[in-house]
PDB file of N, CA and C in Angstrom:
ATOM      1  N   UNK A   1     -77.697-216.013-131.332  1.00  0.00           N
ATOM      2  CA  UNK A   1     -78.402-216.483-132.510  1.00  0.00           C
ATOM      3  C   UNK A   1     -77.383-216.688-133.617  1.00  0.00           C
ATOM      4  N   UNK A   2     -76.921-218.100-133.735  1.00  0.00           N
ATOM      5  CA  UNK A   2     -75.959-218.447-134.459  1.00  0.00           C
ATOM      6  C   UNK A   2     -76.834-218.570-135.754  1.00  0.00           C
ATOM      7  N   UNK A   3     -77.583-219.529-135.737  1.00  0.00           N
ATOM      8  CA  UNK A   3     -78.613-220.278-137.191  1.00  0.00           C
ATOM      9  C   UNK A   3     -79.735-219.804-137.049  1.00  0.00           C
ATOM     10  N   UNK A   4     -79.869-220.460-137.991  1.00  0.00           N
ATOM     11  CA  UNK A   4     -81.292-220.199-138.575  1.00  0.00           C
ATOM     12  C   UNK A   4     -82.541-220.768-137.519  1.00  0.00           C
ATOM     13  N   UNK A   5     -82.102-221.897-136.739  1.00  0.00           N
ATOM     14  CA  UNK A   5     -83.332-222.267-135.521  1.00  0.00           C
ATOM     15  C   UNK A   5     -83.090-221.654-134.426  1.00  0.00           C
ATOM     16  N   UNK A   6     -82.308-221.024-134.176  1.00  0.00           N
ATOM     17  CA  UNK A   6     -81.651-219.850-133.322  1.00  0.00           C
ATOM     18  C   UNK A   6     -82.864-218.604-133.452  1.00  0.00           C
ATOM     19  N   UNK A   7     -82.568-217.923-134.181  1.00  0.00           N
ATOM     20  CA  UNK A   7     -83.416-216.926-135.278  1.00  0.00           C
ATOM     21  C   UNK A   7     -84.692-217.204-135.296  1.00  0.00           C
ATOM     22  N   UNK A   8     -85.618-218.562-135.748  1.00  0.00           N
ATOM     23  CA  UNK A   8     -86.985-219.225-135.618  1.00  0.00           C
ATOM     24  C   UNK A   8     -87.175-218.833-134.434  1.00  0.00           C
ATOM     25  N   UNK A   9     -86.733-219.410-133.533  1.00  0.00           N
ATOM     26  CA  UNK A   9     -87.121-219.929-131.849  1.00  0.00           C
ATOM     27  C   UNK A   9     -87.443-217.637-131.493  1.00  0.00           C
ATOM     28  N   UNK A  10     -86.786-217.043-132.042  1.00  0.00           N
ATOM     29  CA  UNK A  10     -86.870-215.613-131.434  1.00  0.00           C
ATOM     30  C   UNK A  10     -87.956-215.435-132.319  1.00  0.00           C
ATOM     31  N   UNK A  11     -88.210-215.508-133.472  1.00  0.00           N
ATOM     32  CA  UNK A  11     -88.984-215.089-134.749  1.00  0.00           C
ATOM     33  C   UNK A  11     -90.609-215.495-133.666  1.00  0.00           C
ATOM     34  N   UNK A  12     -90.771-216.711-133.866  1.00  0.00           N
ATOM     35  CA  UNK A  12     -91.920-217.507-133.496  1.00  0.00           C
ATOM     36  C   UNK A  12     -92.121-217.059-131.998  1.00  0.00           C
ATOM     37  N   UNK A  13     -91.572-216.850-131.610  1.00  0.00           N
ATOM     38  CA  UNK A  13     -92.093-216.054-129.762  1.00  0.00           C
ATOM     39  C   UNK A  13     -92.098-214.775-130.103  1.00  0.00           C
ATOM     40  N   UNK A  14     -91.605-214.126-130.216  1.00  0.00           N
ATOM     41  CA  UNK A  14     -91.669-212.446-131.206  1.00  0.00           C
ATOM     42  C   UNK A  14     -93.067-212.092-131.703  1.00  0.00           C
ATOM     43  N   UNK A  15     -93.316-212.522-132.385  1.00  0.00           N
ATOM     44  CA  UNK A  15     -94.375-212.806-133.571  1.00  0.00           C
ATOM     45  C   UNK A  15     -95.484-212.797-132.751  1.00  0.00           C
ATOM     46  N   UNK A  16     -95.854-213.470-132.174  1.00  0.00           N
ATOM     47  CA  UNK A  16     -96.805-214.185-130.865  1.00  0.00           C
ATOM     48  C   UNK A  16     -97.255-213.071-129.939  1.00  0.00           C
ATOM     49  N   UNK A  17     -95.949-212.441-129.786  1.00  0.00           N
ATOM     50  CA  UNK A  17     -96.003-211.690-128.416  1.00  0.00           C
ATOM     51  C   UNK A  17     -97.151-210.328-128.774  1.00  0.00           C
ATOM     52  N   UNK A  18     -98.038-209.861-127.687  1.00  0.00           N
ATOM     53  CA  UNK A  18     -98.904-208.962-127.663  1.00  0.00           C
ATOM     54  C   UNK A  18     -98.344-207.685-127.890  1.00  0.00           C
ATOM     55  N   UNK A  19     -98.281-207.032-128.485  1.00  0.00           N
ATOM     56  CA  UNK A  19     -97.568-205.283-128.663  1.00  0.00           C
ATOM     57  C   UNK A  19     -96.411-205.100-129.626  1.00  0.00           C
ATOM     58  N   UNK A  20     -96.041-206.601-129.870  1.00  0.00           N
ATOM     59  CA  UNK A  20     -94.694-205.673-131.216  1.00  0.00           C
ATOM     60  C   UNK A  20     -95.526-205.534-132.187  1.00  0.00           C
ATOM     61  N   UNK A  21     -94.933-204.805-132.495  1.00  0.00           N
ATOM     62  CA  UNK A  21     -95.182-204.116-133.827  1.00  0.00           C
ATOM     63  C   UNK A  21     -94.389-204.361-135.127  1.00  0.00           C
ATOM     64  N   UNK A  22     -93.324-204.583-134.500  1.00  0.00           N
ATOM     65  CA  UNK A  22     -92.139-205.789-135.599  1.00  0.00           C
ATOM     66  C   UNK A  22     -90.614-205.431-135.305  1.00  0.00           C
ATOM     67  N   UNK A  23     -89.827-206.419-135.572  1.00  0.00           N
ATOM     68  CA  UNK A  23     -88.907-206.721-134.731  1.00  0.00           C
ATOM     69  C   UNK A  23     -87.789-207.115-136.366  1.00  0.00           C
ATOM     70  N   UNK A  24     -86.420-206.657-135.818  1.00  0.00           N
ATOM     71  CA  UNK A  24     -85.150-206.895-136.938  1.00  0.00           C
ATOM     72  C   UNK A  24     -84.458-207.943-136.016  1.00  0.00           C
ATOM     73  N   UNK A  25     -84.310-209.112-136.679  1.00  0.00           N
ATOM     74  CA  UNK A  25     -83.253-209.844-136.258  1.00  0.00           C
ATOM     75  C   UNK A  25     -81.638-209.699-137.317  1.00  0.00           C
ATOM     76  N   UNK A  26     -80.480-209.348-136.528  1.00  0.00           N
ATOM     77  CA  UNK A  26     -79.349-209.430-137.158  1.00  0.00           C
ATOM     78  C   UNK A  26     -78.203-210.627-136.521  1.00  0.00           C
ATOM     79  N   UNK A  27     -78.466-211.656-137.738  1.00  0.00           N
ATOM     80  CA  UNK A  27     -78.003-212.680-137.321  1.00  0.00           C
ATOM     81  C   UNK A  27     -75.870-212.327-137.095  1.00  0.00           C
ATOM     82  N   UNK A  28     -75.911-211.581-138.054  1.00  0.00           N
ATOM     83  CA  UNK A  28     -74.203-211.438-137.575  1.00  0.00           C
ATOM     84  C   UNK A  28     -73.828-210.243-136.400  1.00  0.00           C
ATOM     85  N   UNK A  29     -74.566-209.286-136.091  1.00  0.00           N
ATOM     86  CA  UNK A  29     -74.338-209.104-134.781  1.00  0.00           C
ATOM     87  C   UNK A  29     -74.877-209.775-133.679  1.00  0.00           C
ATOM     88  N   UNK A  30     -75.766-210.670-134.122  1.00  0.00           N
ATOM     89  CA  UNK A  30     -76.613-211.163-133.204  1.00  0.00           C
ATOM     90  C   UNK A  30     -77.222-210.164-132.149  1.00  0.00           C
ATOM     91  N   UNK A  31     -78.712-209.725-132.610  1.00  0.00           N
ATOM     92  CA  UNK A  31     -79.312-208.924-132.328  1.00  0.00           C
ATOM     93  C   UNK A  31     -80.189-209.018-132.543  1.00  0.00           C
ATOM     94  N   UNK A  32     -81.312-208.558-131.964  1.00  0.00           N
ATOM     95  CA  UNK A  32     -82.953-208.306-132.225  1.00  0.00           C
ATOM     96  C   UNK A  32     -83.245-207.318-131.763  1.00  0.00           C
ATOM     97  N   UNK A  33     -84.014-206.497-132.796  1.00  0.00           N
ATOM     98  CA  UNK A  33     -84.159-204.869-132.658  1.00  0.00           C
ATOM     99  C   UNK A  33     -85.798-205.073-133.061  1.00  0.00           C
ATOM    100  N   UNK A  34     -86.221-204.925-131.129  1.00  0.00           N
ATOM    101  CA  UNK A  34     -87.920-204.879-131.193  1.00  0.00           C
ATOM    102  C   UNK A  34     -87.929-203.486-130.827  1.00  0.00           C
ATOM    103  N   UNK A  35     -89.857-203.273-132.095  1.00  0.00           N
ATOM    104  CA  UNK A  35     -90.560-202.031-132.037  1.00  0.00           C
ATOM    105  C   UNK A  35     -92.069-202.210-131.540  1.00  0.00           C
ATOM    106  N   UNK A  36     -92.523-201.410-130.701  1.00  0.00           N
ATOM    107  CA  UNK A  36     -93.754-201.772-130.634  1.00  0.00           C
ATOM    108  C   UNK A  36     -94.184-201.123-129.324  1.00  0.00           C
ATOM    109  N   UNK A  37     -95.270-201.065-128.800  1.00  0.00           N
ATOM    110  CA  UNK A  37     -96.072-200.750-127.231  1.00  0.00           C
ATOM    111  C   UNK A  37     -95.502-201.954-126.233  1.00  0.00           C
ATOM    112  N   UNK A  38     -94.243-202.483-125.918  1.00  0.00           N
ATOM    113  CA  UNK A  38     -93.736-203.459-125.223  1.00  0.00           C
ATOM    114  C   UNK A  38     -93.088-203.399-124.034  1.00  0.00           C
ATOM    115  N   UNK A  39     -93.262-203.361-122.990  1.00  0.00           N
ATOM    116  CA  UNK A  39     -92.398-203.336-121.981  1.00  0.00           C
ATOM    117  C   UNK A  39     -90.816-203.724-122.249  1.00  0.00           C
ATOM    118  N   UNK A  40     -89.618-202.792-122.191  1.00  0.00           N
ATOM    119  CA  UNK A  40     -88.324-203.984-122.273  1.00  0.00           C
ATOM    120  C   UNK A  40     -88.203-205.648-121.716  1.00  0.00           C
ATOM    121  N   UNK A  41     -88.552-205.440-119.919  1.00  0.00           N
ATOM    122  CA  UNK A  41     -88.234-206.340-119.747  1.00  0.00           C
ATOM    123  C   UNK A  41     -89.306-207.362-119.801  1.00  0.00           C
ATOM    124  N   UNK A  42     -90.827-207.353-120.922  1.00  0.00           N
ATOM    125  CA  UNK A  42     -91.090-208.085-121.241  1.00  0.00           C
ATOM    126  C   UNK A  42     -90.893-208.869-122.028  1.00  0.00           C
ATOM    127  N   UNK A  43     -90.172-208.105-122.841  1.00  0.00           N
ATOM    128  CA  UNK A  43     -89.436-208.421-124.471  1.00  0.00           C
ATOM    129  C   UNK A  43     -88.584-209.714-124.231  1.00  0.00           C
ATOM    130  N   UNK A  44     -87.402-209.624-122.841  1.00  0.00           N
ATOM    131  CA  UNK A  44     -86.491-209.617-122.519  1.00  0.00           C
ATOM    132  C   UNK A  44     -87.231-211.094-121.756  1.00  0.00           C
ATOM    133  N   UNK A  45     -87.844-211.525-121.040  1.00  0.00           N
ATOM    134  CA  UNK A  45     -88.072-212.274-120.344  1.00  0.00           C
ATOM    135  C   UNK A  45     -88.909-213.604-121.384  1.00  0.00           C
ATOM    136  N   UNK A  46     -88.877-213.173-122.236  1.00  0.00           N
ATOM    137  CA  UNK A  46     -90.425-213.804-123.611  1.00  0.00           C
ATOM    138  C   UNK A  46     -88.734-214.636-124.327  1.00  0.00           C
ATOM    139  N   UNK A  47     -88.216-213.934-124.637  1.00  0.00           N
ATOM    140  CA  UNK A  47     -86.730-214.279-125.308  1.00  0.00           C
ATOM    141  C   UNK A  47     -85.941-215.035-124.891  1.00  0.00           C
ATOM    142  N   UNK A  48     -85.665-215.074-123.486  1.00  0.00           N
ATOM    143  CA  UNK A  48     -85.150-215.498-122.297  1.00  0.00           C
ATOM    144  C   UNK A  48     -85.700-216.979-122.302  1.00  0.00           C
ATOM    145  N   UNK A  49     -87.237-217.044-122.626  1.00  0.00           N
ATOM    146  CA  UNK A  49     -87.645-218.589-122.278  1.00  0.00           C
ATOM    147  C   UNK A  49     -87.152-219.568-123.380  1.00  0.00           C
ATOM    148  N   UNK A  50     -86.915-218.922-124.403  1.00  0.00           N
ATOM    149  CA  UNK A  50     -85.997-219.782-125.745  1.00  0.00           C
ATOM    150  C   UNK A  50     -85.068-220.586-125.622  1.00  0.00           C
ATOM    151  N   UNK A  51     -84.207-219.826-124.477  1.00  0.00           N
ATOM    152  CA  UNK A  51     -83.042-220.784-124.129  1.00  0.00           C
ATOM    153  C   UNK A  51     -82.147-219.940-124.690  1.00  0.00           C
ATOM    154  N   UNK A  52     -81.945-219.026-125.003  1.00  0.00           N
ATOM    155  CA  UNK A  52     -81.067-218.314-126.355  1.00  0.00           C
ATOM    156  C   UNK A  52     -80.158-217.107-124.746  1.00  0.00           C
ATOM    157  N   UNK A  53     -79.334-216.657-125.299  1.00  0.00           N
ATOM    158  CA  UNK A  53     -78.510-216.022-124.240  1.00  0.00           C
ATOM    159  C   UNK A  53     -79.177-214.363-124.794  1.00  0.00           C
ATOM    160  N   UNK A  54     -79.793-213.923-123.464  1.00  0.00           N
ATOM    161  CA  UNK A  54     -80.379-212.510-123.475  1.00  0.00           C
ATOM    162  C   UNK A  54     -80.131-211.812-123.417  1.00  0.00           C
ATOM    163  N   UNK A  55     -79.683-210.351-123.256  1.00  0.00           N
ATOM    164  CA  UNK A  55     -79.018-209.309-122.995  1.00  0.00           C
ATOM    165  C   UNK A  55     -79.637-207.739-123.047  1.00  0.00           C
ATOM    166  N   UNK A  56     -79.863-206.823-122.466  1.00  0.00           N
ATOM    167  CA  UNK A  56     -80.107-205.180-123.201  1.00  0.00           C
ATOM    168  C   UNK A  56     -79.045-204.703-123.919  1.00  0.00           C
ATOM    169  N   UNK A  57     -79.100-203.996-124.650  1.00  0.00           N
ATOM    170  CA  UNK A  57     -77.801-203.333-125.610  1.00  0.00           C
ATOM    171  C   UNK A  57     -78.271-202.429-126.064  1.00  0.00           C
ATOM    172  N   UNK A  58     -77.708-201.088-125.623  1.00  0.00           N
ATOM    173  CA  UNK A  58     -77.836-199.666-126.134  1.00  0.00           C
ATOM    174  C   UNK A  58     -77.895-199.866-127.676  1.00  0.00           C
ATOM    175  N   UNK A  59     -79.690-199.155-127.687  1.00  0.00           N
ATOM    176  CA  UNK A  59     -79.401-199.104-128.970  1.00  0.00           C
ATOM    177  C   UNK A  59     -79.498-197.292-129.634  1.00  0.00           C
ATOM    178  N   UNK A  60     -79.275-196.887-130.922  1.00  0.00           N
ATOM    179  CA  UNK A  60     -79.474-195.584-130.736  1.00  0.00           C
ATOM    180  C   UNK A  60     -81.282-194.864-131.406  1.00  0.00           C
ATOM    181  N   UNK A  61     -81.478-195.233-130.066  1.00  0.00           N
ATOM    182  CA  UNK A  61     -83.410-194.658-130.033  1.00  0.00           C
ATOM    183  C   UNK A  61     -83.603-193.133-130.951  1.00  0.00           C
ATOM    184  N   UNK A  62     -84.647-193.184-131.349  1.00  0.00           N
ATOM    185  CA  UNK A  62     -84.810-191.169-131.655  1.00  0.00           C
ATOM    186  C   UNK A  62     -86.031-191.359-130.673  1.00  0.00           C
ATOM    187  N   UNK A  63     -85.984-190.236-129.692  1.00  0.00           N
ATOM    188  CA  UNK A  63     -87.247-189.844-128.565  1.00  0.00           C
ATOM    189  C   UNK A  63     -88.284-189.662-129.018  1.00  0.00           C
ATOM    190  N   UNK A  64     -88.984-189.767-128.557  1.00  0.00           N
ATOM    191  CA  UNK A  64     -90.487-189.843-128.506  1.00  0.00           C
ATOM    192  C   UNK A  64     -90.804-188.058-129.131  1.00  0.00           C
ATOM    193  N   UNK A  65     -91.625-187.770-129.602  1.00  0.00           N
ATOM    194  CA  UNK A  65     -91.680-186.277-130.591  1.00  0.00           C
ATOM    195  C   UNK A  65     -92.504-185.312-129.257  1.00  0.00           C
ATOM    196  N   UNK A  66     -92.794-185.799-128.390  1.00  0.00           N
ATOM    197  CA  UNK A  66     -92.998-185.078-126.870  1.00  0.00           C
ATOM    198  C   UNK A  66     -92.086-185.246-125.972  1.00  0.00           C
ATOM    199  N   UNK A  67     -90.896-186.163-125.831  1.00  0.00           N
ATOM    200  CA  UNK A  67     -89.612-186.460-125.198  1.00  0.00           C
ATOM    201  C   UNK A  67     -88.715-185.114-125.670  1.00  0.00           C
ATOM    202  N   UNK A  68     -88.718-184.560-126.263  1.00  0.00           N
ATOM    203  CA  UNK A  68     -87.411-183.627-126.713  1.00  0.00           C
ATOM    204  C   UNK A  68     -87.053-182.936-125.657  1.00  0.00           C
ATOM    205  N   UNK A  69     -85.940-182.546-124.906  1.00  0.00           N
ATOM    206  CA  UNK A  69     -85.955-182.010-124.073  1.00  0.00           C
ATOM    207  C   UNK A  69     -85.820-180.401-124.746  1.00  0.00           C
ATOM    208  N   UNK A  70     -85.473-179.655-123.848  1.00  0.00           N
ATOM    209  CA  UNK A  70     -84.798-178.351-124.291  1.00  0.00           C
ATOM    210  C   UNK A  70     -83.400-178.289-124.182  1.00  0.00           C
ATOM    211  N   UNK A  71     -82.743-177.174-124.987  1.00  0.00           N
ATOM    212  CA  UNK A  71     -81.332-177.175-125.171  1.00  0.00           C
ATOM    213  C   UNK A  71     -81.318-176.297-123.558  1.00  0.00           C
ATOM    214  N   UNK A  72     -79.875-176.817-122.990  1.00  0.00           N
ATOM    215  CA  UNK A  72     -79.598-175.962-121.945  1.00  0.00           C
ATOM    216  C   UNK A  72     -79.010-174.707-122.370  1.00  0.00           C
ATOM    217  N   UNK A  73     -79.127-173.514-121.396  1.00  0.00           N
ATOM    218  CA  UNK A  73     -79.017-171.762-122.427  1.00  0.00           C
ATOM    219  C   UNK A  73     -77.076-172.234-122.700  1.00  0.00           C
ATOM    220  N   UNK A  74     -76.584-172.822-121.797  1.00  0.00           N
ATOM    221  CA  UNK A  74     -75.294-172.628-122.324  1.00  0.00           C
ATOM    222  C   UNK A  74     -74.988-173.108-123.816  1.00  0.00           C
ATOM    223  N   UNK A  75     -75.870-174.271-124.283  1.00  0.00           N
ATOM    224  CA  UNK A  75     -75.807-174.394-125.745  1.00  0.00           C
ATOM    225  C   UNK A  75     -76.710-174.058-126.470  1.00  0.00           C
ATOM    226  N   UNK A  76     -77.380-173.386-126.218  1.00  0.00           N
ATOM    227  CA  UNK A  76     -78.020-172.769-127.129  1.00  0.00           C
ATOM    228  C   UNK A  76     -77.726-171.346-127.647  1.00  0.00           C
ATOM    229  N   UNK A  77     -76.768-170.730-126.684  1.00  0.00           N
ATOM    230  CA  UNK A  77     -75.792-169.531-126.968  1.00  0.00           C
ATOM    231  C   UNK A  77     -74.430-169.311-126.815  1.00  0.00           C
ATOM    232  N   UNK A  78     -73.775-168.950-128.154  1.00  0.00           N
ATOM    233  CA  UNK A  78     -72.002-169.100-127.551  1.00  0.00           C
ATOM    234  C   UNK A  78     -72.256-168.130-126.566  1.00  0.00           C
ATOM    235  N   UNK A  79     -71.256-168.476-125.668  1.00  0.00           N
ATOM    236  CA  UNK A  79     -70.331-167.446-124.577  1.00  0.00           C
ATOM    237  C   UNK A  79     -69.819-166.687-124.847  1.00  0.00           C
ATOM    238  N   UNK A  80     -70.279-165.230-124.192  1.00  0.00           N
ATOM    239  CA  UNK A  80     -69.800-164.099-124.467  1.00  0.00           C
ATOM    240  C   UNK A  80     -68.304-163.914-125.088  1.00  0.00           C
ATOM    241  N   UNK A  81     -67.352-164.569-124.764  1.00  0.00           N
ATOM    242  CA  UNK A  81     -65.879-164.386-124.520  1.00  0.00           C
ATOM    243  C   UNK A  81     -65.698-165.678-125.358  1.00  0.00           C
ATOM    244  N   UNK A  82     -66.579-166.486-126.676  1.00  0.00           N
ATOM    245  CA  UNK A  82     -65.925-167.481-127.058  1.00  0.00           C
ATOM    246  C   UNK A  82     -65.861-166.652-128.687  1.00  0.00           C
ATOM    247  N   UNK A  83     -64.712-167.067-128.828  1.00  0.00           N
ATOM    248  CA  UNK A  83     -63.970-166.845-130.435  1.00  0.00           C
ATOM    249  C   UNK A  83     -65.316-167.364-131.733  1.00  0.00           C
ATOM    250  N   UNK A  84     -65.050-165.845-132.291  1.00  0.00           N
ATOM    251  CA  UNK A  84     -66.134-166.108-133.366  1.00  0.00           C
ATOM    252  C   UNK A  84     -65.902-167.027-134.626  1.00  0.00           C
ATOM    253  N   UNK A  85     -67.239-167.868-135.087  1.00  0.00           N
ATOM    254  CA  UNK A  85     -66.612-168.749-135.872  1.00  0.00           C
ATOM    255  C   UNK A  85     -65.668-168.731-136.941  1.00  0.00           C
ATOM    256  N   UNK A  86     -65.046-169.103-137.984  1.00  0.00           N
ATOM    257  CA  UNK A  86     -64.684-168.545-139.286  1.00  0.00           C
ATOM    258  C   UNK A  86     -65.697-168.778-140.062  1.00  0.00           C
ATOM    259  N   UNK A  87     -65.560-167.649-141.158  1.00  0.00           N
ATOM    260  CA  UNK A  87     -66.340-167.527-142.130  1.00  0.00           C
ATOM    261  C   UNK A  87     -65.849-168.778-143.149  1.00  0.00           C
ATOM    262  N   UNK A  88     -67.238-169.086-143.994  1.00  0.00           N
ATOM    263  CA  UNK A  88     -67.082-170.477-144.673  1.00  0.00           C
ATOM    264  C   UNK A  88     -66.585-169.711-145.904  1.00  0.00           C
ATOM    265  N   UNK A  89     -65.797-170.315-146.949  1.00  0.00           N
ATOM    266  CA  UNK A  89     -65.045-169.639-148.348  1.00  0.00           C
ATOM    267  C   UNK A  89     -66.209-169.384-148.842  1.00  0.00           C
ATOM    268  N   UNK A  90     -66.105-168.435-149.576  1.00  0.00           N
ATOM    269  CA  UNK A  90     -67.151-168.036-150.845  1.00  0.00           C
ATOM    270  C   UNK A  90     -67.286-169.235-151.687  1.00  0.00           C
ATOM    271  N   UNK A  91     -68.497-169.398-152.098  1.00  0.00           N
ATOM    272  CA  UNK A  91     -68.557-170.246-153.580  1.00  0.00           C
ATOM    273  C   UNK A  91     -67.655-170.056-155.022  1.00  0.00           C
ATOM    274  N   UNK A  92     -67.045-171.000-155.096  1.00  0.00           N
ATOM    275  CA  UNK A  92     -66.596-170.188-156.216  1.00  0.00           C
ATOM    276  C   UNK A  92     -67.317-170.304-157.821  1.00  0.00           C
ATOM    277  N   UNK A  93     -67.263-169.419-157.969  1.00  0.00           N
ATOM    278  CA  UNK A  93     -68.255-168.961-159.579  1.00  0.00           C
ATOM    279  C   UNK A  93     -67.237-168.984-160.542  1.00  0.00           C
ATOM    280  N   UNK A  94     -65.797-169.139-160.734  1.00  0.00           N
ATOM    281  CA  UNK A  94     -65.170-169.654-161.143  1.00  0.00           C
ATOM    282  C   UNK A  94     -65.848-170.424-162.476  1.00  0.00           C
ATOM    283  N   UNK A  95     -65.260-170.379-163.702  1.00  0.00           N
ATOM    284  CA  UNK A  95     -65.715-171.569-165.067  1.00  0.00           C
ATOM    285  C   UNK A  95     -64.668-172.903-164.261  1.00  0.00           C
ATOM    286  N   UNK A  96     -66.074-173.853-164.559  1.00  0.00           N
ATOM    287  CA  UNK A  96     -64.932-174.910-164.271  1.00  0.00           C
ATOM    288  C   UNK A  96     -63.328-175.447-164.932  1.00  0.00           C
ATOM    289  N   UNK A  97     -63.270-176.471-164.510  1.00  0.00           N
ATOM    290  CA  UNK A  97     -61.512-176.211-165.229  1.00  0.00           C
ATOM    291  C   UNK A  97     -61.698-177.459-166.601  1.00  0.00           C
ATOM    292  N   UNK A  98     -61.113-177.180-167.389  1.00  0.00           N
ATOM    293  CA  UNK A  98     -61.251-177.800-168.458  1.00  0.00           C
ATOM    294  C   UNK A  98     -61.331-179.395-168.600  1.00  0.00           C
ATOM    295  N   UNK A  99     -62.241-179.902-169.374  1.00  0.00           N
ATOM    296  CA  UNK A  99     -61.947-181.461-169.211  1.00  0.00           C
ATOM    297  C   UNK A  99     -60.496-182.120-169.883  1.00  0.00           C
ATOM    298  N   UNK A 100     -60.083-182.898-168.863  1.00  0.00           N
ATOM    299  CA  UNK A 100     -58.809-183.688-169.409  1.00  0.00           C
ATOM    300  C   UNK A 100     -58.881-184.235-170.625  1.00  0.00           C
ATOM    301  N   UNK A 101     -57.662-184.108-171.324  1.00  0.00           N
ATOM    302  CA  UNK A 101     -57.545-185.165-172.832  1.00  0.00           C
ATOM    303  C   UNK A 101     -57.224-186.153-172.695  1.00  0.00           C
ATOM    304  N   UNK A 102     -57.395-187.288-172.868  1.00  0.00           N
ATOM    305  CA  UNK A 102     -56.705-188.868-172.537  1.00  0.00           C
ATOM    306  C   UNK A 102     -55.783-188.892-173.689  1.00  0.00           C
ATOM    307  N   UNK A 103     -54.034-189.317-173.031  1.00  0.00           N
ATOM    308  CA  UNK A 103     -53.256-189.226-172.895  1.00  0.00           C
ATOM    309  C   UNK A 103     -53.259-190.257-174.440  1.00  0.00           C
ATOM    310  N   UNK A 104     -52.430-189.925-175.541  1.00  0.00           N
ATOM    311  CA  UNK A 104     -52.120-191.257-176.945  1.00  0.00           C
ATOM    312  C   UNK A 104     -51.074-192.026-175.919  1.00  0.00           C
ATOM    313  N   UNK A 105     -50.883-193.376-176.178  1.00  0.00           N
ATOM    314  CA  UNK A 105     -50.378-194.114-176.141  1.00  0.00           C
ATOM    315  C   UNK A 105     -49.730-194.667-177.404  1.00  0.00           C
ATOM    316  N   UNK A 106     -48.407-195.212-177.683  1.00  0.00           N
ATOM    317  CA  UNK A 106     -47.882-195.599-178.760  1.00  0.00           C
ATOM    318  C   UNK A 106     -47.377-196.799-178.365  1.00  0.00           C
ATOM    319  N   UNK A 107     -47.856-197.894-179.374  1.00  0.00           N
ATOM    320  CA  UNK A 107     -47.422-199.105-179.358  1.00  0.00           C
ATOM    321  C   UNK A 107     -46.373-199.275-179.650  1.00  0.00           C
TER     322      UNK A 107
END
């Protein structure tokens, strides 16, 4: 999706299609980032009839709020025998440090 009828031709079949819910086109990565109840490779085959060059591309999903898996016990607990963290510095309560004077200049 170079232009703007590039972009239309996905927009206008997009739009149409039964289950999105709405869709980002990014014309400089050239990308379309559909949301919705959609099969991928329906998405994928609807896009495909445009003429436009198709592709999947990892995108970075957040799971489904019943998808979460569980942590495996090895990360969810250091190892007996692993080095304890360091302690983070104290805050310091310190007065802050004085505001700077701007410097005279002489013509």
């Amino acid at each position: 999706m170079s232009c703007g009828g590039c972009s239309g031709a996905v927009k206008r079949v997009l739009t149409k299609m039964e289950g999105v819910e709405s869709f980002d086109i990014d014309m400089e990565q050239q990308k379309v980032t559909v949301k919705g109840n959609v099969k991928p490779e329906d998405v994928f085959q609807t896009v495909s009839k445009t003429g436009k060059k198709t592709a999947f591309w990892e995108a970075e999903a957040t799971p489904a709020p019943d998808a979460t898996p569980a942590a495996p016990a090895a990360e969810a607990a250091p190892a007996a025998d692993a080095a304890p963290a360091p302690e983070a510095a104290p805050a310091a309560d310190a007065a802050p440090a004085p505001e700077a004077t701007p410097a005279n200049t002489v013509a």
